[in-house]
N, C-alpha and C. Protein backbone atom coordinates (compact mmCIF):
# COMPACT_ATOMS: atom_id res chain seq x y z
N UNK A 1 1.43 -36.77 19.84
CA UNK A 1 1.25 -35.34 19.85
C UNK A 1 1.04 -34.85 18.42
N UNK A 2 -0.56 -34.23 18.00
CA UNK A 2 -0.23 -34.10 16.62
C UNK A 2 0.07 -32.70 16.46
N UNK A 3 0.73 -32.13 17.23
CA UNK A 3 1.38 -30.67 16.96
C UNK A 3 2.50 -30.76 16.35
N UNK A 4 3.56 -32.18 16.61
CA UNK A 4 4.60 -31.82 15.59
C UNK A 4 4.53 -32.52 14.52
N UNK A 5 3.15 -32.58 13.89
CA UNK A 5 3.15 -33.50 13.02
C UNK A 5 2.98 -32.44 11.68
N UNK A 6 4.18 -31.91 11.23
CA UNK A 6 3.85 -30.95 10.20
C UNK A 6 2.83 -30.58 8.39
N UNK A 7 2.62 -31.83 8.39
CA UNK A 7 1.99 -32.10 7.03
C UNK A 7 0.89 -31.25 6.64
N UNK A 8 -0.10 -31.22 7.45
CA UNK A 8 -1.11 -30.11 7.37
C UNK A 8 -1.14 -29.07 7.66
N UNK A 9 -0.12 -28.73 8.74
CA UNK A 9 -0.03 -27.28 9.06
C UNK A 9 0.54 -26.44 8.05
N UNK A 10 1.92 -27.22 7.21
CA UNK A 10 3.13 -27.24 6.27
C UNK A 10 1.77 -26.40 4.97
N UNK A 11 0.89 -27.63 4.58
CA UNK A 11 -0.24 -27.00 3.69
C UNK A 11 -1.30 -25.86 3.93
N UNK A 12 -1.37 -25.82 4.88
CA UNK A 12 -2.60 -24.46 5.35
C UNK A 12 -1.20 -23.58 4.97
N UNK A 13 0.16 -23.51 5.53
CA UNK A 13 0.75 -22.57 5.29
C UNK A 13 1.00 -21.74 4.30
N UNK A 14 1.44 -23.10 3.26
CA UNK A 14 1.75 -22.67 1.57
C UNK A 14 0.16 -22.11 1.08
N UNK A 15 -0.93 -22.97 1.45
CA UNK A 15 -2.09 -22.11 0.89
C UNK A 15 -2.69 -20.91 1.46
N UNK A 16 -2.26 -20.47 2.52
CA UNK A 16 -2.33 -19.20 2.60
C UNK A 16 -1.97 -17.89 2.25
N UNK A 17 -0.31 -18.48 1.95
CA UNK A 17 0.32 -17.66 1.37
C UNK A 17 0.59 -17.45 -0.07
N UNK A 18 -0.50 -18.73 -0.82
CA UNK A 18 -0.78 -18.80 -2.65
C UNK A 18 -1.83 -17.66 -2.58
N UNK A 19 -2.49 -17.42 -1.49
CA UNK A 19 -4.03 -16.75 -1.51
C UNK A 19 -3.16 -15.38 -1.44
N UNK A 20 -2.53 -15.14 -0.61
CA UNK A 20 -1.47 -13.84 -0.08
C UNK A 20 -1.21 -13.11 -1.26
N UNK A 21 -0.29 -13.97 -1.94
CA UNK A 21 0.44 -13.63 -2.67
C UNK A 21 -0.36 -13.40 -4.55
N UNK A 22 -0.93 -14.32 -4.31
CA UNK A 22 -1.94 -14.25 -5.70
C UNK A 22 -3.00 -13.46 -6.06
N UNK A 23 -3.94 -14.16 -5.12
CA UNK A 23 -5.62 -13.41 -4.87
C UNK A 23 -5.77 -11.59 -4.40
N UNK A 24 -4.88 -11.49 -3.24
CA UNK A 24 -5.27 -10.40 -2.48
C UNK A 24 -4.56 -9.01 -3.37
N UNK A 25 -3.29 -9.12 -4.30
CA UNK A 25 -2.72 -7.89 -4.91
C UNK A 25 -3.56 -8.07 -5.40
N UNK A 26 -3.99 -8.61 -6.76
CA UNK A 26 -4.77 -8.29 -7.66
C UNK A 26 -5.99 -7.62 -7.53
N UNK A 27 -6.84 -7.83 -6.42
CA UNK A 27 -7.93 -7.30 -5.95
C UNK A 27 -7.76 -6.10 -5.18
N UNK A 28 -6.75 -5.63 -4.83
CA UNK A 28 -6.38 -4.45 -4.45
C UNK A 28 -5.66 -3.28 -5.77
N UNK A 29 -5.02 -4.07 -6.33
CA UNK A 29 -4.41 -3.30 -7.02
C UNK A 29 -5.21 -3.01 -8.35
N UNK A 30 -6.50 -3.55 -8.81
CA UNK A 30 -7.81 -3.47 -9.09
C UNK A 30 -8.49 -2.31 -8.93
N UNK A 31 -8.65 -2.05 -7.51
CA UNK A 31 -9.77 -1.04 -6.72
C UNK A 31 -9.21 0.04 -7.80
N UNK A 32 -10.62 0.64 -8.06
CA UNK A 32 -11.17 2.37 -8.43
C UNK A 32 -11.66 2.88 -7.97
N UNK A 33 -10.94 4.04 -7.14
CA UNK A 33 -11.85 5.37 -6.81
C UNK A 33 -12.56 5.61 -7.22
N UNK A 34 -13.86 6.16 -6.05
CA UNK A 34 -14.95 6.63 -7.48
C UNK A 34 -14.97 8.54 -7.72
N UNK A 35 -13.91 8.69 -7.05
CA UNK A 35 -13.70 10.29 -7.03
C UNK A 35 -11.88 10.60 -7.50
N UNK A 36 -11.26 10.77 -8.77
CA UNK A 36 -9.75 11.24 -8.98
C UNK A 36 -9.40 12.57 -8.02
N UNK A 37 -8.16 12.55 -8.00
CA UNK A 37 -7.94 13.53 -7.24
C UNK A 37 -8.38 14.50 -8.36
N UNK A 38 -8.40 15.95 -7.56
CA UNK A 38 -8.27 17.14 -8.85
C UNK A 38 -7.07 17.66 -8.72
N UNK A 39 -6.93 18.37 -10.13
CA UNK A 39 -5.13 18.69 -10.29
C UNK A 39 -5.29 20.13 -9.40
N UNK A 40 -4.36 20.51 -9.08
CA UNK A 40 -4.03 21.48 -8.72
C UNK A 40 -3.64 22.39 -9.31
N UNK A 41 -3.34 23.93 -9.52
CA UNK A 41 -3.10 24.98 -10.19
C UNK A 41 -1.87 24.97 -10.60
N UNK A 42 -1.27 24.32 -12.15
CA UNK A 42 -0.03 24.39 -12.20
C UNK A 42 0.81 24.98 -12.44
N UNK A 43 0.36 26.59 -11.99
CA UNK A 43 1.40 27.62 -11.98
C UNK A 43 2.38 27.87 -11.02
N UNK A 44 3.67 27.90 -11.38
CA UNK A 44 4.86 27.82 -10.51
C UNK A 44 4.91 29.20 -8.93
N UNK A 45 5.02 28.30 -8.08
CA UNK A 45 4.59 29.70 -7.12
C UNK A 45 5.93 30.27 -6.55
N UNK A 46 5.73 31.62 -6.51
CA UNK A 46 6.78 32.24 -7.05
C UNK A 46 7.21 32.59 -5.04
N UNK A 47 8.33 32.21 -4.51
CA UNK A 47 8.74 31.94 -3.05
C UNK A 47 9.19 33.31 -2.88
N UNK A 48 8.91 33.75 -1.97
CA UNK A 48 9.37 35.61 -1.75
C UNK A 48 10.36 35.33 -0.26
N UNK A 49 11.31 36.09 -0.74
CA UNK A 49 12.60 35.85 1.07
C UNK A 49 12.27 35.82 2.01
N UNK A 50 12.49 35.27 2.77
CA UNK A 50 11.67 35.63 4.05
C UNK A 50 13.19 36.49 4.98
N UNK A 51 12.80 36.90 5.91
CA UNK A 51 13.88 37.76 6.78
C UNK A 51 13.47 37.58 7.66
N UNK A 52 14.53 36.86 8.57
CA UNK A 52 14.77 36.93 9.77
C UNK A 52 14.55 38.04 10.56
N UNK A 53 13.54 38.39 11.62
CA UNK A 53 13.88 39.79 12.18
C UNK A 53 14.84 40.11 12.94
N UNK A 54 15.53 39.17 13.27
CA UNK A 54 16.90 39.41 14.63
C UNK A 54 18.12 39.32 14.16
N UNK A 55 17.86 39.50 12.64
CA UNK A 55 19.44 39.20 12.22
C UNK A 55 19.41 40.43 10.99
């Protein structure tokens, strides 16, 4: 039965997870937008009370 024969499966495993762990952040954590967000208006907005009408 070569299903429990772990040797190669054991290696596809570890090299999948060298690719996982190595290859795939870097290429993600890479990527550039090609649009930044824009800032928003950084004047403090000023919160007015609100009132309950039933109370």
């Amino acid at each position: 039965m070569p299903q429990l024969n772990p040797a190669p499966w054991f290696a596809i495993l570890m090299f999948s997870w060298l690719v996982f762990l190595t290859i795939i952040p870097t290429k993600v954590l890479n990527h550039v937008y090609p649009n930044g967000p824009t800032p928003l208006n950084m004047d403090k907005h000023k919160a007015q009370p609100w009132y309950w009408p039933w109370q």
